[in-house]
Protein backbone atom coordinates (compact mmCIF):
# COMPACT_ATOMS: atom_id res chain seq x y z
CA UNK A 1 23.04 11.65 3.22
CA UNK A 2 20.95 10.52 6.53
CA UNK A 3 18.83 7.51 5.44
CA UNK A 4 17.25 4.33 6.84
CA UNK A 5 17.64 0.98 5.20
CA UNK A 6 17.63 -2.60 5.79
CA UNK A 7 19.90 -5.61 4.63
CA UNK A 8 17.77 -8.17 5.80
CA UNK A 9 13.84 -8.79 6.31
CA UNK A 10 12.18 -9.23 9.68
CA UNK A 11 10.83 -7.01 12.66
CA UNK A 12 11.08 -3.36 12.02
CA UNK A 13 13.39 -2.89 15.31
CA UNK A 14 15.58 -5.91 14.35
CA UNK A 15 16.64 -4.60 11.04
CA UNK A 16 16.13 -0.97 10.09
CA UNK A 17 19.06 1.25 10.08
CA UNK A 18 19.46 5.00 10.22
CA UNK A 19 22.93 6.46 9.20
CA UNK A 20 24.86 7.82 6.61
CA UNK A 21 24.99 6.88 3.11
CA UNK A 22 26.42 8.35 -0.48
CA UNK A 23 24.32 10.72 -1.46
CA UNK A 24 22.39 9.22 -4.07
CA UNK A 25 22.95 10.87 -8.19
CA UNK A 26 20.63 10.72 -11.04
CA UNK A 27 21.23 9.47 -14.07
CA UNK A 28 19.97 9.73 -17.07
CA UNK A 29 16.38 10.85 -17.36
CA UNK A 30 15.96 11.00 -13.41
CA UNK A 31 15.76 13.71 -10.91
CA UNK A 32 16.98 13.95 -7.92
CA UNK A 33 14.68 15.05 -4.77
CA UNK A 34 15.61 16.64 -1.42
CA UNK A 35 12.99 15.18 0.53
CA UNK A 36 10.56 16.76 2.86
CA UNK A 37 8.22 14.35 3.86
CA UNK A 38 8.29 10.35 3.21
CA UNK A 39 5.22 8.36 3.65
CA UNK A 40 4.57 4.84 4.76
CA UNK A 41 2.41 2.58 3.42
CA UNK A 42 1.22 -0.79 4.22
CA UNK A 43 3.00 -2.34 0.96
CA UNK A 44 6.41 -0.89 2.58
CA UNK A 45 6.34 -2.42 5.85
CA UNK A 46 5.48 -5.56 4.27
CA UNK A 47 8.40 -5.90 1.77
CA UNK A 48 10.34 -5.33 5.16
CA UNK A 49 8.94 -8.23 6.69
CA UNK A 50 8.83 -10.50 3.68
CA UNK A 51 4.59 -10.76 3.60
CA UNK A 52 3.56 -13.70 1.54
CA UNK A 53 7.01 -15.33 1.17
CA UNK A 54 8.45 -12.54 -0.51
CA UNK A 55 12.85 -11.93 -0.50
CA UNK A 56 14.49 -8.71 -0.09
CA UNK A 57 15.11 -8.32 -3.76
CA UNK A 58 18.04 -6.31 -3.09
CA UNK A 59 21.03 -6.83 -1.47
CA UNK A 60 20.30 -3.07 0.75
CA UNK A 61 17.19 -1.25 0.68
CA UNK A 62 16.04 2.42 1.28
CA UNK A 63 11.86 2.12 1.95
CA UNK A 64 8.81 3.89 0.94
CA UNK A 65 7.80 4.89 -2.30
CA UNK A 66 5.86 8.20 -1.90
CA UNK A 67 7.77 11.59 -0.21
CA UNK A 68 7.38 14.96 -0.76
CA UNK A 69 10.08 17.37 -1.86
CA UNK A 70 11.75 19.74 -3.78
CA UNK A 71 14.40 18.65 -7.12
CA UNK A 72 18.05 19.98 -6.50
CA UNK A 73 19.88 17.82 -9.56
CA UNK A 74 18.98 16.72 -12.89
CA UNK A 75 20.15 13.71 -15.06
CA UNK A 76 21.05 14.09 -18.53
CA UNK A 77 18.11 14.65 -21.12
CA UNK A 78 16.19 16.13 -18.04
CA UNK A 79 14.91 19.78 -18.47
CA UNK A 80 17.09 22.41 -15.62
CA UNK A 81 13.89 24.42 -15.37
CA UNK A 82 12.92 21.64 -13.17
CA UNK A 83 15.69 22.50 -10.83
CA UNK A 84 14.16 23.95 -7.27
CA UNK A 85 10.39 22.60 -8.34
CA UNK A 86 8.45 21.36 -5.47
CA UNK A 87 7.02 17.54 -6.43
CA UNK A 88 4.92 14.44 -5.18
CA UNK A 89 6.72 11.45 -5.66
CA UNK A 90 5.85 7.62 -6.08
CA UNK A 91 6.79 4.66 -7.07
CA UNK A 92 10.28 5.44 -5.51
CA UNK A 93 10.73 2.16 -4.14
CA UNK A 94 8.84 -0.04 -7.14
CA UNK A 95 11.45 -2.23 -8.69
CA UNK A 96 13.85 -0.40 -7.25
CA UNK A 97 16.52 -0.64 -4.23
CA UNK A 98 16.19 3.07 -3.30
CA UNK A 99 13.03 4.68 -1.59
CA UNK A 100 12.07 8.19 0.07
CA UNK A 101 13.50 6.90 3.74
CA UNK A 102 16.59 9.41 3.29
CA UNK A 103 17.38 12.89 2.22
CA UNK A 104 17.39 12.44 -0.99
CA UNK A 105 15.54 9.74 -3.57
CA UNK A 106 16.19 9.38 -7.23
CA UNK A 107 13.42 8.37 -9.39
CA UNK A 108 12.42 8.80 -13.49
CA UNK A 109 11.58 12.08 -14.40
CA UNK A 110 8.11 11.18 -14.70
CA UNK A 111 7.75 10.13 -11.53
CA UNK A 112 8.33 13.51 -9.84
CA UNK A 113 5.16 15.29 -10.20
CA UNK A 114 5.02 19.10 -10.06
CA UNK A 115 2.99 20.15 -6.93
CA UNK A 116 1.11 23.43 -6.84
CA UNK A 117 2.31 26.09 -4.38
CA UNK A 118 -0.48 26.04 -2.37
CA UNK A 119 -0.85 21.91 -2.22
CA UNK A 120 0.90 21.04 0.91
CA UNK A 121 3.75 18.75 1.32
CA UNK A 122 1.57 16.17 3.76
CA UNK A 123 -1.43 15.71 0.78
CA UNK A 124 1.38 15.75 -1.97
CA UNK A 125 3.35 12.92 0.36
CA UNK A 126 0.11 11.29 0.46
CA UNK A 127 -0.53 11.15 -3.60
CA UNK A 128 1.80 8.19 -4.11
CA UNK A 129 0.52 4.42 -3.38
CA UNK A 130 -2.67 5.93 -1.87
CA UNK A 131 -3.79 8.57 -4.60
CA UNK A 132 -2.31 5.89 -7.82
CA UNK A 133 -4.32 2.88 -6.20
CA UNK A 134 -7.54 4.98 -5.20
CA UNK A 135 -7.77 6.07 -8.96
CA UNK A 136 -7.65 3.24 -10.43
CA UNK A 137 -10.23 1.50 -8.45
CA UNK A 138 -12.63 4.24 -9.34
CA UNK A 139 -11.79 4.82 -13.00
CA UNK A 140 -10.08 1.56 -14.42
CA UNK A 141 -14.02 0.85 -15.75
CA UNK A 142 -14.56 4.26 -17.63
CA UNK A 143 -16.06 7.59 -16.34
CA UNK A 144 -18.26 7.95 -12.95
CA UNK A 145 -20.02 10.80 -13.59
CA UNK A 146 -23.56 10.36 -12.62
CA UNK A 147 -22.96 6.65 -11.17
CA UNK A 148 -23.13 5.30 -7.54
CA UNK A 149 -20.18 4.62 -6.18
CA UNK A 150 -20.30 2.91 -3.04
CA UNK A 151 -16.93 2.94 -1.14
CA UNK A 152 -16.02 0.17 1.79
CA UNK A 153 -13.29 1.65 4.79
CA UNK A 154 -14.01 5.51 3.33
CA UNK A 155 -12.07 6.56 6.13
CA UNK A 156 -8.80 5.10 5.24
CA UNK A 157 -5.76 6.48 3.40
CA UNK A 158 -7.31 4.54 -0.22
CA UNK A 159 -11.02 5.08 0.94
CA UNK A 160 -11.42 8.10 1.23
CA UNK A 161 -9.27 9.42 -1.62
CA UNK A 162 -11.30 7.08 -3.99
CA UNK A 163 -14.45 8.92 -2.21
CA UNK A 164 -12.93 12.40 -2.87
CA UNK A 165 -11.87 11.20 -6.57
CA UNK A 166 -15.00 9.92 -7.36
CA UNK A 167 -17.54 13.23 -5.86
CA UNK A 168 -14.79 15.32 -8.23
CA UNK A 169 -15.72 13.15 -11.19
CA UNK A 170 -19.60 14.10 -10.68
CA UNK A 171 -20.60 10.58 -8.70
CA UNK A 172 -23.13 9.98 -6.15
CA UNK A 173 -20.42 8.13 -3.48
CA UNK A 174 -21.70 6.26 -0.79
CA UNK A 175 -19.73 4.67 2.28
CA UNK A 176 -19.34 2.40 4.53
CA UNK A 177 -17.10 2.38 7.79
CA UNK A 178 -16.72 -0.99 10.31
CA UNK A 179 -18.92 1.22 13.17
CA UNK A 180 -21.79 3.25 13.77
CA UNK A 181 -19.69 5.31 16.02
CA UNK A 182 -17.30 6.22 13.16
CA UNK A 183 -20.49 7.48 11.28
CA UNK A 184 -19.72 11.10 12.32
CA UNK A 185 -16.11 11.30 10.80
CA UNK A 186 -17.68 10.91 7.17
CA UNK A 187 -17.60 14.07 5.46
CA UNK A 188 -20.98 14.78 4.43
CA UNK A 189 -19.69 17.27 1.49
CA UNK A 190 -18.21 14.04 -0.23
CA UNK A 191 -20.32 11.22 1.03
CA UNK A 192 -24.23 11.26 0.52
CA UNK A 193 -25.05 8.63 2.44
CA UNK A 194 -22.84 6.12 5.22
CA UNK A 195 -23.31 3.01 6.42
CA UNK A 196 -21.96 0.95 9.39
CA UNK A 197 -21.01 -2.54 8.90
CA UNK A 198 -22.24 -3.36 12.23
CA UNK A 199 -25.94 -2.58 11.87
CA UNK A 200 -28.22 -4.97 11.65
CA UNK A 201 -28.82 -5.32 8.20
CA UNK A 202 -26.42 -3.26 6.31
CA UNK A 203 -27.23 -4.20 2.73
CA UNK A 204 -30.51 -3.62 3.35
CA UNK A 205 -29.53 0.53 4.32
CA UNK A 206 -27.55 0.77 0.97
CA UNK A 207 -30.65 -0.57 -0.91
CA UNK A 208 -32.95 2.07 0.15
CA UNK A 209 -30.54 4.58 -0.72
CA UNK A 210 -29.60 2.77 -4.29
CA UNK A 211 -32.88 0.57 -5.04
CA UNK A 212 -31.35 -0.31 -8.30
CA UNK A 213 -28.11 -0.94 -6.90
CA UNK A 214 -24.66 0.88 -7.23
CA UNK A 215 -22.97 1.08 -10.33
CA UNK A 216 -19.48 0.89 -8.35
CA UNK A 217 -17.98 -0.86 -5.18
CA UNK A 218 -14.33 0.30 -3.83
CA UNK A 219 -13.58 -2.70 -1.91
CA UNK A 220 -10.88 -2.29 0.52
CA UNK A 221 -11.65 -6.23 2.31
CA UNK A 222 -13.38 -8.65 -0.38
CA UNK A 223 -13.34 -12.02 2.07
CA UNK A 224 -15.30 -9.98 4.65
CA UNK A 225 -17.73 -7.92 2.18
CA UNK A 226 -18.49 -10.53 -0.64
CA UNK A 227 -21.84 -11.35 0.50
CA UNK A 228 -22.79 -7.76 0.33
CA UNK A 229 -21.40 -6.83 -2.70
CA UNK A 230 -23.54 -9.08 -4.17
CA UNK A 231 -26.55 -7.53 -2.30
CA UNK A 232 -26.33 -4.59 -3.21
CA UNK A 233 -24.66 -4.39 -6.78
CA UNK A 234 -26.54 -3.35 -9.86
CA UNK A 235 -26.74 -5.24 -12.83
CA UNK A 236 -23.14 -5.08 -14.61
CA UNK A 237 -21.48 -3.13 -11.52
CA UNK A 238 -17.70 -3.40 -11.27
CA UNK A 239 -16.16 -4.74 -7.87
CA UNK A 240 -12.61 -2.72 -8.22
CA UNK A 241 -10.53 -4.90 -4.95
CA UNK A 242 -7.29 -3.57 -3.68
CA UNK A 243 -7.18 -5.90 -0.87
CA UNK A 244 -8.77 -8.92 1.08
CA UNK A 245 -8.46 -10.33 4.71
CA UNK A 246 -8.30 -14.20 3.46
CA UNK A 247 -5.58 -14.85 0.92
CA UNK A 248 -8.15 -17.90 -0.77
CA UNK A 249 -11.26 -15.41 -0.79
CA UNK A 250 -14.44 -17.38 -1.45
CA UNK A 251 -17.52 -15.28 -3.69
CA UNK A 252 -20.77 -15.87 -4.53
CA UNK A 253 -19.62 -16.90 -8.19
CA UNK A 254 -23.49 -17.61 -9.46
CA UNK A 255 -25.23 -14.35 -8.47
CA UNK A 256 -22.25 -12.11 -9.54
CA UNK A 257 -22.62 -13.97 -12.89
CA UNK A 258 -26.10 -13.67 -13.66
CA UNK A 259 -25.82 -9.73 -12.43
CA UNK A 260 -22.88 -9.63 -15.13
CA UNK A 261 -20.82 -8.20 -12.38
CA UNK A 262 -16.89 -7.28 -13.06
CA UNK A 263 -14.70 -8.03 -10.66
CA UNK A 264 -11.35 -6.17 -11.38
CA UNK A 265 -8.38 -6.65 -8.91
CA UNK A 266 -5.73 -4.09 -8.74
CA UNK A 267 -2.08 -4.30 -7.44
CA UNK A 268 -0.58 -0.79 -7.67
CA UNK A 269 3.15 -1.65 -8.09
CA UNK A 270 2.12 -3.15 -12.03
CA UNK A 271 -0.57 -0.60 -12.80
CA UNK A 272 0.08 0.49 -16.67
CA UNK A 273 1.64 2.98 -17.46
CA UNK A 274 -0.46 5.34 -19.19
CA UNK A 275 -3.07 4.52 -15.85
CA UNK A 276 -0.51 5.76 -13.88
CA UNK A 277 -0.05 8.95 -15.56
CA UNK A 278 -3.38 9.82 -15.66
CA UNK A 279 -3.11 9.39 -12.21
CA UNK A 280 -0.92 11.98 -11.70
CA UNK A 281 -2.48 14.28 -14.06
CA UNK A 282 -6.27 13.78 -12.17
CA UNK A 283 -4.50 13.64 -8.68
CA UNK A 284 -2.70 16.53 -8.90
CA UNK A 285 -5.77 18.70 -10.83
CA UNK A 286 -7.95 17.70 -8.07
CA UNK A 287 -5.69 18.79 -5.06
CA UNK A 288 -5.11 22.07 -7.07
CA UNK A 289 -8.62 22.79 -6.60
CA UNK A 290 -9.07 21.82 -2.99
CA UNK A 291 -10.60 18.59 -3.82
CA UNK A 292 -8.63 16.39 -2.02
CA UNK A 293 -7.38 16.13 1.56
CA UNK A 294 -5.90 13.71 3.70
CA UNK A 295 -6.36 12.93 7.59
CA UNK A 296 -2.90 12.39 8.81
CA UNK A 297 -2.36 10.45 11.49
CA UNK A 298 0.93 10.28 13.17
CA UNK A 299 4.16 11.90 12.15
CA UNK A 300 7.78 10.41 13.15
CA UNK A 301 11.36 11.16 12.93
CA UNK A 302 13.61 10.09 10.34
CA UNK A 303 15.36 8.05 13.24
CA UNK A 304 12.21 6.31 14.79
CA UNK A 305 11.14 4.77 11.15
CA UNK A 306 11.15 1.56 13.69
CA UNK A 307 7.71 2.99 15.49
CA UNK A 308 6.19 4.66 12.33
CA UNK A 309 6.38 0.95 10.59
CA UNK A 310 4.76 -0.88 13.82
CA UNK A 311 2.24 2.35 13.85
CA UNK A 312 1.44 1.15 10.50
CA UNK A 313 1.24 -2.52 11.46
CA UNK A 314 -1.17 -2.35 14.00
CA UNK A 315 -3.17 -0.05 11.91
CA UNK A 316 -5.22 3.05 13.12
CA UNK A 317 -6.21 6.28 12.03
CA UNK A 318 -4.75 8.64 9.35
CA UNK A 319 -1.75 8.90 6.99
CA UNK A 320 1.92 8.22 8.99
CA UNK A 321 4.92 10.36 7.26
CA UNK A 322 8.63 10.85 8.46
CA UNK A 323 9.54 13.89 8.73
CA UNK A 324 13.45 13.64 6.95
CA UNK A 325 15.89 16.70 8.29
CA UNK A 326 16.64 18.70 5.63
C-alpha cells in the first residue's frame, strides 16, 4: 500500500516518508478501511515533532487518527455485512503505530463508524479528534438544552462543531472569534450572538446578552481568556478547556471558587470509553440530519503530507485532509 510514515521525530520535511508498505490486515475484532480522505490535526503534527518532550513511541509510524473510507476486510468475530460500508474513523493513531496516512488503516471495530449515504466523506473525515473532543466539552457536565453556551475560537475545527453540537442539543450558543472582522463568518443559524476579542470591553458585550451569566464556556485558549471567563460565568458554570497558550496557566482561583465554577480539562486521546461512544452515536445523528458541517480549508496529496503538516503548524482557516489515491 502507498503510505507516509516517519522513523524519527523532527521537521515535517526532514522526516516524513511516502512509499510503499505491506498492506496492513486486521485481526481480530478490527476492520480494515480503504481510505478516502485522512485528516490532520494539530495533536498529529505534534507527536511528529515530539511537543512537550514527547518520544516516537514506536519504532515506525503511519499519522493521523481520523480518515474517511469505505471497509474491504474483516477480522475474526467481526460481522461481513460490514464489508463495502462507508465509515468515519478515529482514534486510528491513539496508542497505536498505524494511522489514516496510507491506503488502508486498521482500527477496532468500534472505531469505524457507519456514515450515512448522504454525509460526505470531508464532514465524516472531520468527525474524529474534532467531533470526539467538541462533544465532550459541551456534554461531559450533563444536558444543554435550554443553557448558554458561550463558545471561544467558534470558527475553528473544535469551535464550531461544539457550536453546532450544542444549537442541536436545544442551547442558546454564543461566540467569540479573536476579530471584529471575522464577525461576519459566524453563522447566525447556530450562533445568537458573537463577540470579538478585540473590542473594547468584551465581557462587558457577553453580559448584556447573558446578564446572569452563561451556564457553559468552550474554551479553546484558557491562559489568554481566564480573566473573562470569570466575568462572565454564572454561578456554578463549567469551564470545559481543550487547550491553553501557556503550559503553567495562571486563574483567578478566588472568584471561580466563590461562583462554584467547574473547571473540567479534557485530553481527547484518554476520553472514556462509553464518552466516546456516545460521541459517535450524537456525531453521526447530528450530521444525518444536516446539523453539522465543516469549513475545510486546504486539501493535499498523499505525497505532500510535508506541506499539509506545516499548513497545520502555522495555523489558518478550515479543516486540512489528504486526499489518499485509491
Amino acid at each position: 500500500m502507498l503510505a507516509s510514515w516517519y522513523d524519527e521525530q523532527g521537521p515535517a520535511a526532514d522526516v516524513l516518508r511516502v512509499g510503499e508498505l505491506p498492506d496492513s490486515q486486521p485481526g481480530p475484532g478490527e476492520v480494515r478501511v480503504r481510505v478516502t480522505l485522512s485528516g490532520v490535526n494539530p495533536g498529529d503534527t505534534k507527536k511528529r515533532r515530539g511537543w512537550l518532550g514527547s518520544s516516537m513511541p514506536y519504532p515506525r509510524v503511519i499519522p493521523h487518527s481520523d480518515a474517511a473510507g469505505v471497509i474491504d476486510a474483516v477480522g475474526n468475530g467481526v460481522d461481513e455485512r460490514r464489508l463495502g460500508q462507508r465509515v468515519w474513523v478515529y482514534g486510528a493513531q491513539s496508542y497505536r503505530p498505524f494511522g489514516t496516512a496510507a491506503q488502508y488503516t486498521v482500527v477496532p471495530d468500534s472505531q469505524a463508524v457507519a456514515l450515512p449515504d448522504h454525509v460526505g466523506d470531508e464532514l465524516g473525515a472531520s468527525l474524529g479528534i474534532p467531533g470526539i473532543t467538541a462533544h465532550r466539552t459541551v456534554f461531559a457536565d450533563g444536558p444543554v438544552e435550554g443553557k448558554l453556551v458561550l463558545v471561544h475560537g467558534v470558527l475553528g475545527g473544535v469551535g464550531s462543531l461544539a457550536a453546532q453540537l450544542a444549537r442541536w442539543a436545544g442551547a442558546t450558543v454564543l461566540a467569540t472569534v479573536r476579530r471584529g472582522a471575522d464577525l461576519d463568518r459566524v453563522d447566525p443559524a447556530v450562533v445568537s450572538h458573537a463577540v470579538a476579542l478585540d473590542q473594547e470591553d468584551p465581557a462587558a458585550a457577553i453580559r448584556a446578552y447573558a446578564p446572569q451569566g452563561v451556564d457553559r464556556i468552550i474554551e479553546v485558549a484558557l491562559s489568554d481568556n481566564a480573566d473573562l471567563d470569570n466575568a462572565v460565568a454564572a454561578n456554578n458554570a463549567v469551564i470545559a478547556a481543550y487547550a491553553t497558550r501557556a503550559d503553567r496557566t495562571e486563574i483567578p482561583f478566588w472568584p471561580l471558587l466563590f461562583n462554584n465554577v467547574t473547571l473540567r480539562l479534557l485530553g481527547s486521546d484518554d476520553f472514556p470509553a462509553e464518552a466516546r461512544s456516545q460521541a459517535t452515536r450524537d456525531l453521526t445523528s447530528a450530521a444525518a440530519v444536516g446539523a453539522l458541517s465543516v469549513d475545510v480549508g486546504d486539501r493535499y496529496s498523499l505525497e505532500d503530507i510535508a506541506k499539509a503538516h506545516d499548513r497545520v503548524d502555522v495555523g489558518g482557516r478550515g479543516r486540512v485532509l489528504l486526499t489518499i489515491p485509491q
